[in-house]
C-alpha atoms as a PDB file:
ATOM      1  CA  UNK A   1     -54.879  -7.160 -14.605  1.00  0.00           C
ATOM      2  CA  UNK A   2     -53.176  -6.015 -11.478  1.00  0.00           C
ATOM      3  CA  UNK A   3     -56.685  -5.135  -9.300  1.00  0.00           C
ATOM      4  CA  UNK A   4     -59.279  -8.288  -8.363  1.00  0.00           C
ATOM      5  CA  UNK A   5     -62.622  -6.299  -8.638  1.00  0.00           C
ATOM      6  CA  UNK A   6     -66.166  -7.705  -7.002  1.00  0.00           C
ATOM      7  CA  UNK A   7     -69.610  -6.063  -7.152  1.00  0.00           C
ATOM      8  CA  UNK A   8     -71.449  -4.771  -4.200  1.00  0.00           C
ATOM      9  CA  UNK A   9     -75.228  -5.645  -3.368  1.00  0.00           C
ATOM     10  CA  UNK A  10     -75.629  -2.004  -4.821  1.00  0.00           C
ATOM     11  CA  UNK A  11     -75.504  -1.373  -8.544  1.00  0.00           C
ATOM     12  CA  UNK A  12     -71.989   0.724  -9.183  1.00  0.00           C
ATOM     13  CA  UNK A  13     -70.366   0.434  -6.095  1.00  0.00           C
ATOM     14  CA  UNK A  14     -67.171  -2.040  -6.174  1.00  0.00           C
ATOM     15  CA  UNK A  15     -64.705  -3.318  -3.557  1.00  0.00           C
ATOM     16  CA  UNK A  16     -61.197  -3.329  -5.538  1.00  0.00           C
ATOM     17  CA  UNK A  17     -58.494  -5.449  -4.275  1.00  0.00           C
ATOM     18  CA  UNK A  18     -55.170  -4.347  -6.109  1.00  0.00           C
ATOM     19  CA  UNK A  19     -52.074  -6.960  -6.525  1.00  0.00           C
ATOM     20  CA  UNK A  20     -49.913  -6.307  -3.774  1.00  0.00           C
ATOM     21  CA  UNK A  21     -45.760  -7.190  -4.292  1.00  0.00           C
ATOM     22  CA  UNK A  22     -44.503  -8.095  -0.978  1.00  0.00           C
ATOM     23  CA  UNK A  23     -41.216  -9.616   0.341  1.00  0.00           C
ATOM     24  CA  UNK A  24     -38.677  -8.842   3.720  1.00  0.00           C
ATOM     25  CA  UNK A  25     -37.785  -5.283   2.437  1.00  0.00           C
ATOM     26  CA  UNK A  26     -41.626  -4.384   2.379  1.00  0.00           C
ATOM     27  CA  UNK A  27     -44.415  -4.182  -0.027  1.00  0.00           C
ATOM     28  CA  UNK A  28     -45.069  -2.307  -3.518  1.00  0.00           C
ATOM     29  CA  UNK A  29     -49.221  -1.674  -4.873  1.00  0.00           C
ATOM     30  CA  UNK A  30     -50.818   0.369  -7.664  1.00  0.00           C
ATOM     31  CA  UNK A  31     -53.597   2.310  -5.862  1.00  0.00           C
ATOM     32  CA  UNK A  32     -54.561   3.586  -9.473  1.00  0.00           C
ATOM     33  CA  UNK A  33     -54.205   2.927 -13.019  1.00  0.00           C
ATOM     34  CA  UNK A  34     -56.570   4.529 -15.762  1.00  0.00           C
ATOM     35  CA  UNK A  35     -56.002   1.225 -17.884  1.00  0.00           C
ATOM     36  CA  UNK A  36     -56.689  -1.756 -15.118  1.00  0.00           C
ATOM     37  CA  UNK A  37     -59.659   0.254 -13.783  1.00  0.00           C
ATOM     38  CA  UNK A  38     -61.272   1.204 -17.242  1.00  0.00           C
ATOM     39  CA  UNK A  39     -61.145  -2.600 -17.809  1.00  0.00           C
ATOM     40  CA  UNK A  40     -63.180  -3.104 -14.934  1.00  0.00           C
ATOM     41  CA  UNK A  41     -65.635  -0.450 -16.446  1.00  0.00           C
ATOM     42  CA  UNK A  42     -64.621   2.276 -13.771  1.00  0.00           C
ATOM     43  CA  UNK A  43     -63.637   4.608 -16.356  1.00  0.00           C
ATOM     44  CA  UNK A  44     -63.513   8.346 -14.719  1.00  0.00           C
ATOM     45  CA  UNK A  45     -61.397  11.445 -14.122  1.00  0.00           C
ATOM     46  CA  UNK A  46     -60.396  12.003 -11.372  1.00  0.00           C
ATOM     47  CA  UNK A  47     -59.382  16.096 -10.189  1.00  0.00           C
ATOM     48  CA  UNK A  48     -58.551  16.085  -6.573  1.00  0.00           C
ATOM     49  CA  UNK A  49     -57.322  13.723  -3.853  1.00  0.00           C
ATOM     50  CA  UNK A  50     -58.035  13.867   0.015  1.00  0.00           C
ATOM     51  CA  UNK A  51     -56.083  12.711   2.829  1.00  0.00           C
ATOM     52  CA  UNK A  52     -57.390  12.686   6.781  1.00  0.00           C
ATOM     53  CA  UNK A  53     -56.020  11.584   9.784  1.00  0.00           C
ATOM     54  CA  UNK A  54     -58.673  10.825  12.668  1.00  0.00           C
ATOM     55  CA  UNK A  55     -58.472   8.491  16.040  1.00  0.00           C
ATOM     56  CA  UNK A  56     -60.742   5.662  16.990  1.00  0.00           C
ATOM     57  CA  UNK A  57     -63.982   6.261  17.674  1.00  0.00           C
ATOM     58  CA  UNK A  58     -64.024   9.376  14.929  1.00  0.00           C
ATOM     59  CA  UNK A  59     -67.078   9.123  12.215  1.00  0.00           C
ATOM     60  CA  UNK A  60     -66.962  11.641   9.590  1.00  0.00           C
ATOM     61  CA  UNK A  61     -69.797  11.583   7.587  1.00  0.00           C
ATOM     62  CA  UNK A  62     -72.071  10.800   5.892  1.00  0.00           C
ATOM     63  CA  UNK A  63     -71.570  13.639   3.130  1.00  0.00           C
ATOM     64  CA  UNK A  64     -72.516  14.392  -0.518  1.00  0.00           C
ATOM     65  CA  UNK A  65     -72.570  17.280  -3.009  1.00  0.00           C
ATOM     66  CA  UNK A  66     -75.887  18.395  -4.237  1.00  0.00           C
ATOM     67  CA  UNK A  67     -75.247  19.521  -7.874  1.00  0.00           C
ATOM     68  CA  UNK A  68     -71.565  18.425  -8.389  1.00  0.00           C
ATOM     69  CA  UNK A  69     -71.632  15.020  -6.821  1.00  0.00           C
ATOM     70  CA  UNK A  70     -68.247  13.260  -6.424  1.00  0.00           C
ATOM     71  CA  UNK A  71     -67.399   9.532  -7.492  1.00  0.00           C
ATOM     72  CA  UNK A  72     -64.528   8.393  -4.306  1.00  0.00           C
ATOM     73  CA  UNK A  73     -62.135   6.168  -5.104  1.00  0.00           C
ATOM     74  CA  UNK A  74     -61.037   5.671  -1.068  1.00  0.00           C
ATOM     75  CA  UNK A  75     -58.469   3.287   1.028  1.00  0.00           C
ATOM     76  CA  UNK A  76     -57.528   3.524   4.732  1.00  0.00           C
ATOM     77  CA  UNK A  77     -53.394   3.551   4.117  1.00  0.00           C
ATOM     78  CA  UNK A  78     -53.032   3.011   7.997  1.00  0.00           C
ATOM     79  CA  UNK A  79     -55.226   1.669  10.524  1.00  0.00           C
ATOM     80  CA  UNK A  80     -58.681   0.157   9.862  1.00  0.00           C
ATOM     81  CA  UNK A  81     -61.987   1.685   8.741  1.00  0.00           C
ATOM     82  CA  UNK A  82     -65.628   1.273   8.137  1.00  0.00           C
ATOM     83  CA  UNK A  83     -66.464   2.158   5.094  1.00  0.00           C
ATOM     84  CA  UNK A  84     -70.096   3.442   4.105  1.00  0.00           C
ATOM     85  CA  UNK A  85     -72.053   4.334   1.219  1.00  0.00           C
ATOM     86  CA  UNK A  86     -75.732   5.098   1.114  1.00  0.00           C
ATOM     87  CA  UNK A  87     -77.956   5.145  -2.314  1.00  0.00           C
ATOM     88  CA  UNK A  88     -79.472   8.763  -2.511  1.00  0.00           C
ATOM     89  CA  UNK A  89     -79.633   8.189  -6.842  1.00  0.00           C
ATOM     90  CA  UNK A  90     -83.736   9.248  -7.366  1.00  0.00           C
ATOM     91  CA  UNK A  91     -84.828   6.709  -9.571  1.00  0.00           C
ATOM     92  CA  UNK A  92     -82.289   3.706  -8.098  1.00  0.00           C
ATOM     93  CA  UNK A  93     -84.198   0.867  -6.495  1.00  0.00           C
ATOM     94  CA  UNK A  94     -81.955   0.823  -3.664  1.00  0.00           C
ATOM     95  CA  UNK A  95     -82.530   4.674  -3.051  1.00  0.00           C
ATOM     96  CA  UNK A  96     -81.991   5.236   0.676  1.00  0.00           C
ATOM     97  CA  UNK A  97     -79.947   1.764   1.313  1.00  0.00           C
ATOM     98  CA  UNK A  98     -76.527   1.536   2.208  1.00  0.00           C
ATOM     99  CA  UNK A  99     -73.329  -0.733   2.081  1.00  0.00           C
ATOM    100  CA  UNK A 100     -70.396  -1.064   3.738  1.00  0.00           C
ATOM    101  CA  UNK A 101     -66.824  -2.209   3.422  1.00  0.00           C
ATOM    102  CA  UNK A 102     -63.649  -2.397   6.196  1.00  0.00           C
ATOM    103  CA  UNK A 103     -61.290  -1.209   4.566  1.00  0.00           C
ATOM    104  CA  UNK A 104     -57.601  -1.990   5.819  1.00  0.00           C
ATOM    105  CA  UNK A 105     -54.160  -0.310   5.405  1.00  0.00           C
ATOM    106  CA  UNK A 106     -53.150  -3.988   6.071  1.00  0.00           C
ATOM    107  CA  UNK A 107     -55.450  -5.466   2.927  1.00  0.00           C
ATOM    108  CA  UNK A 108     -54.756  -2.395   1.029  1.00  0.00           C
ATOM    109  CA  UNK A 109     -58.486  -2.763  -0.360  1.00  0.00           C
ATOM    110  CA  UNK A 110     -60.315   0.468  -1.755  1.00  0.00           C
ATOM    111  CA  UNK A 111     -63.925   1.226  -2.484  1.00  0.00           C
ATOM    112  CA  UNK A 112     -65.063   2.588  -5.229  1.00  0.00           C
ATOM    113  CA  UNK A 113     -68.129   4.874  -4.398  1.00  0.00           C
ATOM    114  CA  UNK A 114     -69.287   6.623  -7.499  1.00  0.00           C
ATOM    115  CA  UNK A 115     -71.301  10.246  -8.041  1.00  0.00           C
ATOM    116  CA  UNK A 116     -74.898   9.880  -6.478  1.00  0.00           C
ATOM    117  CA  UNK A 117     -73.973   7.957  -3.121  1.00  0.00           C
ATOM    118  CA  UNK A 118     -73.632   9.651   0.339  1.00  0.00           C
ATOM    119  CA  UNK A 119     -70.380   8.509   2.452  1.00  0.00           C
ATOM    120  CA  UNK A 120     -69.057   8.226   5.577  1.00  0.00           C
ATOM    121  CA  UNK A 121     -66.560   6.125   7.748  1.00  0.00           C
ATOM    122  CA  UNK A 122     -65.771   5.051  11.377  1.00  0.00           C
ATOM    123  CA  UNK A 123     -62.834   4.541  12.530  1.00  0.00           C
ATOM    124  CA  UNK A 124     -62.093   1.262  14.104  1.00  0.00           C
ATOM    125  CA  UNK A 125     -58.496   1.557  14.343  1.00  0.00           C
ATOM    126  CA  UNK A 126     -56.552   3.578  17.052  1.00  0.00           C
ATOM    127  CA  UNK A 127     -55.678   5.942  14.326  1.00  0.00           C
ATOM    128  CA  UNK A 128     -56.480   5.792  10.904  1.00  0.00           C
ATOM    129  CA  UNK A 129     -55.058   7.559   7.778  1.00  0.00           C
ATOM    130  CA  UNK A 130     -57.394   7.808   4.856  1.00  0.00           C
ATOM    131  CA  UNK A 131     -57.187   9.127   1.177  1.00  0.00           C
ATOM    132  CA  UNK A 132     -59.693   9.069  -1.539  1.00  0.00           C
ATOM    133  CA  UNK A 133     -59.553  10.642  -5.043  1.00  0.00           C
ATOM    134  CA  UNK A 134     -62.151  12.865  -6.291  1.00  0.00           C
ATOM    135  CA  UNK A 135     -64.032  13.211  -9.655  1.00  0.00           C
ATOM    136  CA  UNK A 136     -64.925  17.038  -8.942  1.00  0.00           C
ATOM    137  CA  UNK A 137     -63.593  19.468  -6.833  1.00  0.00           C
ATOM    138  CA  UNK A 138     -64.799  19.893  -3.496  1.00  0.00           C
ATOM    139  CA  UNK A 139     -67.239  22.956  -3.190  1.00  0.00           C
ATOM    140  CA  UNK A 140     -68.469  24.073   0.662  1.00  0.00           C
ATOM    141  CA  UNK A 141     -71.678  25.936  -0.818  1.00  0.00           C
ATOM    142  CA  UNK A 142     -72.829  22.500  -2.442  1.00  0.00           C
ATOM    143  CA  UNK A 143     -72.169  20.155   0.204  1.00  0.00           C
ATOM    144  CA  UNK A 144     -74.823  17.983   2.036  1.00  0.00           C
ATOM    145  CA  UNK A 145     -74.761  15.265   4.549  1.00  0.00           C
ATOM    146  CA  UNK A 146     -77.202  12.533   5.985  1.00  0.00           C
ATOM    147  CA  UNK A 147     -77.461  12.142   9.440  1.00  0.00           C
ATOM    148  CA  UNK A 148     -74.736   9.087  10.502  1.00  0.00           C
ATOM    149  CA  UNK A 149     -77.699   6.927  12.817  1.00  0.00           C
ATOM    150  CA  UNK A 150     -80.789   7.908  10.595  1.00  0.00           C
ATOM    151  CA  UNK A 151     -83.153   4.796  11.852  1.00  0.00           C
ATOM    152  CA  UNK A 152     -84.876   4.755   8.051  1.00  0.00           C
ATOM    153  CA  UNK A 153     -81.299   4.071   6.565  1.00  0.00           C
ATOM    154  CA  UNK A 154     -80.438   1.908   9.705  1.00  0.00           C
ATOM    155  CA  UNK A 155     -76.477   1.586   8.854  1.00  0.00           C
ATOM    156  CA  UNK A 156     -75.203  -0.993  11.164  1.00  0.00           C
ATOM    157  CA  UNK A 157     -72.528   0.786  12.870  1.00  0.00           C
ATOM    158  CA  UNK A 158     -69.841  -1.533  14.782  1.00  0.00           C
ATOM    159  CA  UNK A 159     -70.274  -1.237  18.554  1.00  0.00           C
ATOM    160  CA  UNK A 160     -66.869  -0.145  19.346  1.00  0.00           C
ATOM    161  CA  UNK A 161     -67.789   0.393  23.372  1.00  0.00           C
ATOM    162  CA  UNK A 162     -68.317   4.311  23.266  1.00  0.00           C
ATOM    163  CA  UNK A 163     -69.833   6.799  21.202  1.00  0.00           C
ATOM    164  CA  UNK A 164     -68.700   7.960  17.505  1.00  0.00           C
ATOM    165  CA  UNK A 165     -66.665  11.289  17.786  1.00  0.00           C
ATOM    166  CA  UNK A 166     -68.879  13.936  15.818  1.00  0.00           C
ATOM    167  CA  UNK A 167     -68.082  16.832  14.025  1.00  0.00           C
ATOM    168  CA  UNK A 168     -70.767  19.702  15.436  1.00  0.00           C
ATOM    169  CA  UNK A 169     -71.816  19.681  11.543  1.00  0.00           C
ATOM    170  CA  UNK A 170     -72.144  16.213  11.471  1.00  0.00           C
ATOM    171  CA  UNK A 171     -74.036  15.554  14.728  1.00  0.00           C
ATOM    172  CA  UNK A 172     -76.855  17.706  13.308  1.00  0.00           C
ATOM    173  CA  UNK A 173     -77.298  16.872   9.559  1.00  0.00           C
ATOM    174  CA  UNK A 174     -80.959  15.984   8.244  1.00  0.00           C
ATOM    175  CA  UNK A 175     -82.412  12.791   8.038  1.00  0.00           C
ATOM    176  CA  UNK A 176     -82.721  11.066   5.168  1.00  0.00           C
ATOM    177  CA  UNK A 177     -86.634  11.952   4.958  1.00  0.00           C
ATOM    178  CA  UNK A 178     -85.771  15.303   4.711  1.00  0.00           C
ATOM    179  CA  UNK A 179     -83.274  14.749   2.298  1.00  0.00           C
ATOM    180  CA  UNK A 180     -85.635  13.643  -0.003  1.00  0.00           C
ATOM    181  CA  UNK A 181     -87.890  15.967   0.674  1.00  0.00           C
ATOM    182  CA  UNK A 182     -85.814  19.152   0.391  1.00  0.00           C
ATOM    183  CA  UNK A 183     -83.506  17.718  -2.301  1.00  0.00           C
ATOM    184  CA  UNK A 184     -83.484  14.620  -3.161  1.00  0.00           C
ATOM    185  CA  UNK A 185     -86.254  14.959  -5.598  1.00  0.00           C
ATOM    186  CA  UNK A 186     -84.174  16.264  -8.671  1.00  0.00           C
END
């Protein structure tokens, strides 16, 4: 098998470490193969893949979908990021806790964050390109976010000497209480 897979404290989500071929000219990595990751029982379809491009400091998230939720299959190709995923799955015992990986264009690690998790990243790098494959198309009427410092989630952001660089959308998303009680109940 070409990818090293290991659990997260959180049922479903995986860090994936693919084989990477490396010698003077450079290096050569599978970021995906349907028959490596359906052996390690990540067996999905994916229909869209993402690419951004954001500067140190920059946190973009966290986001969902409401009734088309997307499994993320992401990696930072340059730079270094912070990787999150918080537990918004009703009847999961860890609803409303999180996990995070760093995720490195230098490891060439991914995360596999499927349907039913909200996500978000920080970037810890002075630039850092990331790219994540979708398992459903990306609809603007269905998205929904978390607000990135909700004190009931408490992610542990790294103190990186200034504050995160917001989206206006992101800086005002609801809390996770509200989440649950506008939408989370389904």
């Amino acid at each position: 098998m070409a990818i090293t897979v290991t659990p997260c404290p959180i049922e479903g989500l995986l860090e994936i470490q693919p084989t990477v071929f490396g010698d003077a000219r450079g290096y050569f990595l599978e970021t995906w193969s349907e028959r490596d990751f359906q052996k390690a029982g990540v067996d999905v379809r994916f229909v869209q893949d993402n690419e951004s491009r954001s500067r140190r400091g920059v946190l973009r998230g966290l986001h969902f979908q409401k009734e088309r939720p997307q499994g993320k299959l992401v990696r930072c190709v340059e730079g270094e990021v912070f990787d999150v995923a918080v537990d918004l799955r009703p009847n999961s015992p860890t609803r409303g806790k999180w996990h995070a990986v760093v995720l490195s264009g230098l490891r060439h690690n991914l995360f596999w964050v499927p349907p039913g998790f909200a996500h978000g990243f920080l970037v810890m790098s002075e630039n850092a390109t990331f790219a994540y494959k979708c398992t459903d198309f990306y609809c603007p009427e269905d998205e929904g976010g978390i607000l990135w410092n909700d004190p009931e989630i408490g992610v542990a952001w790294p103190d990186l000497g200034m504050e995160p660089l917001l989206s206006a959308k992101d800086s005002r998303q609801q809390s996770f209480r509200d989440y649950v009680l506008r939408e989370g109940a389904r």
